[in-house]
Structures are given as structure tokens and as C-alpha cells.
C-alpha atoms as a PDB file:
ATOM      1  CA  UNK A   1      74.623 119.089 128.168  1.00  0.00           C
ATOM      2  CA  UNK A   2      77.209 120.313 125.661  1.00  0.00           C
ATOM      3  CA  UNK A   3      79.515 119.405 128.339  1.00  0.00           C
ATOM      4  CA  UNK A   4      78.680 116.218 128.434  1.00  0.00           C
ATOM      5  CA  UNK A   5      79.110 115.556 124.259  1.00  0.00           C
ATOM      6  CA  UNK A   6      82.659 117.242 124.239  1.00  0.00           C
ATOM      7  CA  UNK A   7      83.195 114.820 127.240  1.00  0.00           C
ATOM      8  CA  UNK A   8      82.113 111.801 125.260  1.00  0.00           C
ATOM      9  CA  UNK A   9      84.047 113.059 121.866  1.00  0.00           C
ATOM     10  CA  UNK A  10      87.036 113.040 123.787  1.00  0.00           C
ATOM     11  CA  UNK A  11      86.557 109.763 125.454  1.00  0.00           C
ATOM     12  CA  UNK A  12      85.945 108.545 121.936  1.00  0.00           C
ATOM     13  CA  UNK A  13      88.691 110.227 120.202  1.00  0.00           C
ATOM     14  CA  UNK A  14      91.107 108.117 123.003  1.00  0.00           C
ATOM     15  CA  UNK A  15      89.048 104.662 122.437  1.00  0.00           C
ATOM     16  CA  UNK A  16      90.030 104.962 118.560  1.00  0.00           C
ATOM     17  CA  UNK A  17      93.233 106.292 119.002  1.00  0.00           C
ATOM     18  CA  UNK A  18      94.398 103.388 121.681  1.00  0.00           C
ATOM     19  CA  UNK A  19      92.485 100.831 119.125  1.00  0.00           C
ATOM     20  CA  UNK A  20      94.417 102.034 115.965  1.00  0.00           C
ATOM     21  CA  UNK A  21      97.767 102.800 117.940  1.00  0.00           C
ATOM     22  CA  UNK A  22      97.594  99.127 119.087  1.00  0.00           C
ATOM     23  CA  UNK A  23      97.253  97.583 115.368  1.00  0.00           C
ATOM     24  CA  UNK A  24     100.141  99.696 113.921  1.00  0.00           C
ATOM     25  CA  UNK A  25     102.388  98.971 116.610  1.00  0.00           C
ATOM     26  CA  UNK A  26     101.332  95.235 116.125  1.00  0.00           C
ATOM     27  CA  UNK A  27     102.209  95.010 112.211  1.00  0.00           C
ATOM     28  CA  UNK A  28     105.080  97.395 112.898  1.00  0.00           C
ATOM     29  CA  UNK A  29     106.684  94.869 115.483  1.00  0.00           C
ATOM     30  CA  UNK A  30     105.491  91.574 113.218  1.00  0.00           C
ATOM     31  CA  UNK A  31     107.343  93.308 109.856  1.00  0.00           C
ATOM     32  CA  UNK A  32     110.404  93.979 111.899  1.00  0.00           C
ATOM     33  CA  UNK A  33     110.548  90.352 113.631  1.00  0.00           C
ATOM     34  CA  UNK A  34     110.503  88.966 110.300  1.00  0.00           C
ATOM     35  CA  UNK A  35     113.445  91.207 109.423  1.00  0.00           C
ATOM     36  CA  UNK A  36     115.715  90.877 112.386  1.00  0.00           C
ATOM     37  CA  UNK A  37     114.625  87.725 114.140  1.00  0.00           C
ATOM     38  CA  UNK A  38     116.029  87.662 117.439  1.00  0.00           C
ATOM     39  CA  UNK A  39     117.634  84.590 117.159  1.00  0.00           C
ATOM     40  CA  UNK A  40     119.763  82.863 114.382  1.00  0.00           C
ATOM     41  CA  UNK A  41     121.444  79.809 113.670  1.00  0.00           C
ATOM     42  CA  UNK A  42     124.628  80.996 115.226  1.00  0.00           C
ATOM     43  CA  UNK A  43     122.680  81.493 118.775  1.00  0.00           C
ATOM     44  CA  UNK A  44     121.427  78.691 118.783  1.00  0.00           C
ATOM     45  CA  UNK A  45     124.877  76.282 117.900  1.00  0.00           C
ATOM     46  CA  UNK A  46     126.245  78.184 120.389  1.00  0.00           C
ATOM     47  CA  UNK A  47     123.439  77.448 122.880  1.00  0.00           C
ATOM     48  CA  UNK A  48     123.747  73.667 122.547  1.00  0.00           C
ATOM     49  CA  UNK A  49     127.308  73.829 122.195  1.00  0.00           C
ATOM     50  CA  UNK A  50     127.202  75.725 125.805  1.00  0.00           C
ATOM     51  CA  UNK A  51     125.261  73.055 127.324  1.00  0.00           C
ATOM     52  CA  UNK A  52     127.605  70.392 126.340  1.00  0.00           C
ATOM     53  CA  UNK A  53     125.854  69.142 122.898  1.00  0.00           C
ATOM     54  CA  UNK A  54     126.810  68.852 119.559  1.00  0.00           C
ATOM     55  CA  UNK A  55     124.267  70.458 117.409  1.00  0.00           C
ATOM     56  CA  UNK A  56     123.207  68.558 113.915  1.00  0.00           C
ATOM     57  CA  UNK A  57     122.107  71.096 111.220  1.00  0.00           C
ATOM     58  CA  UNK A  58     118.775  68.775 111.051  1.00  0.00           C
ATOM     59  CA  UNK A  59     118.657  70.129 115.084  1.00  0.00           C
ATOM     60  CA  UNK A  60     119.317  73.738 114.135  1.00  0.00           C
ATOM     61  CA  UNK A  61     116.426  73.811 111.181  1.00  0.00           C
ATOM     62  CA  UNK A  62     114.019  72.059 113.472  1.00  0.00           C
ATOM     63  CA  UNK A  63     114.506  74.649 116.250  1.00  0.00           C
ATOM     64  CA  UNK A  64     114.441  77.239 113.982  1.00  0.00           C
ATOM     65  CA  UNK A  65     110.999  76.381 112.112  1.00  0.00           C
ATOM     66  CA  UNK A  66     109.712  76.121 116.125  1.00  0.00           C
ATOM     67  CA  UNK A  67     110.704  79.542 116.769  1.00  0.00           C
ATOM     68  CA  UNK A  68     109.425  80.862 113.749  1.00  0.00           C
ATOM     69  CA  UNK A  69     106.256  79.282 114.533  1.00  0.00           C
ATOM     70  CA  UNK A  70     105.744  80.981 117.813  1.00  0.00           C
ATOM     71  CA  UNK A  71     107.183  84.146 115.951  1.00  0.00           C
ATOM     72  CA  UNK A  72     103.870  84.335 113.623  1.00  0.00           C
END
């Protein structure tokens, strides 16, 4: 029986540790996406600019506010 309730601590002890491990790595990666986005304006002239177009800044904000949106 007592076997059985260190077995279960444990088990618990894992559950809440995966749980809470998850949620710090989560904010952890969100605060330092904010900070060093993983792409800038730069990329991205340079991205159009490779695929034959002339980027607009108008261009560059808009596809920036759509990456930050999927960044959130």
C-alpha cells in the first residue's frame, strides 16, 4: 500500500512539474520573441527585393504588423 502512495506522489510530482515547466518555457520564449523578433524590416526588403519586387515601406509595415500578429 505505501508503495502504491510513493508511486502516485511521484507520478504527481512529474504531472506538476511538466505542467509548470511548460508555462515558463512558454512566457520565457513569448518575452524573448518580443525582444529579438526573428525577422525585421531589413529581411523582409531583402526578401521582395530577391523575388524581383520593389518593396513600398506601406508593404514592409503591413507585413510586419502580420507577423507580429501570428507572433502573439
Amino acid at each position: 500500500m505505501a508503495f502504491l502512495i510513493d508511486l502516485l506522489q511521484i507520478l504527481g510530482g512529474f504531472i506538476v512539474g511538466a505542467i509548470a515547466g511548460f508555462f515558463l518555457a512558454r512566457t520565457y520564449m513569448k518575452k524573448y520573441m518580443k525582444k529579438n523578433p526573428p525577422i525585421n524590416e531589413q529581411m523582409i526588403k531583402a526578401m521582395m527585393t530577391g523575388m524581383g519586387r520593389t518593396p513600398s515601406q506601406k508593404q514592409v509595415n503591413q507585413m510586419m504588423k502580420t507577423m507580429a500578429k501570428y507572433m502573439d
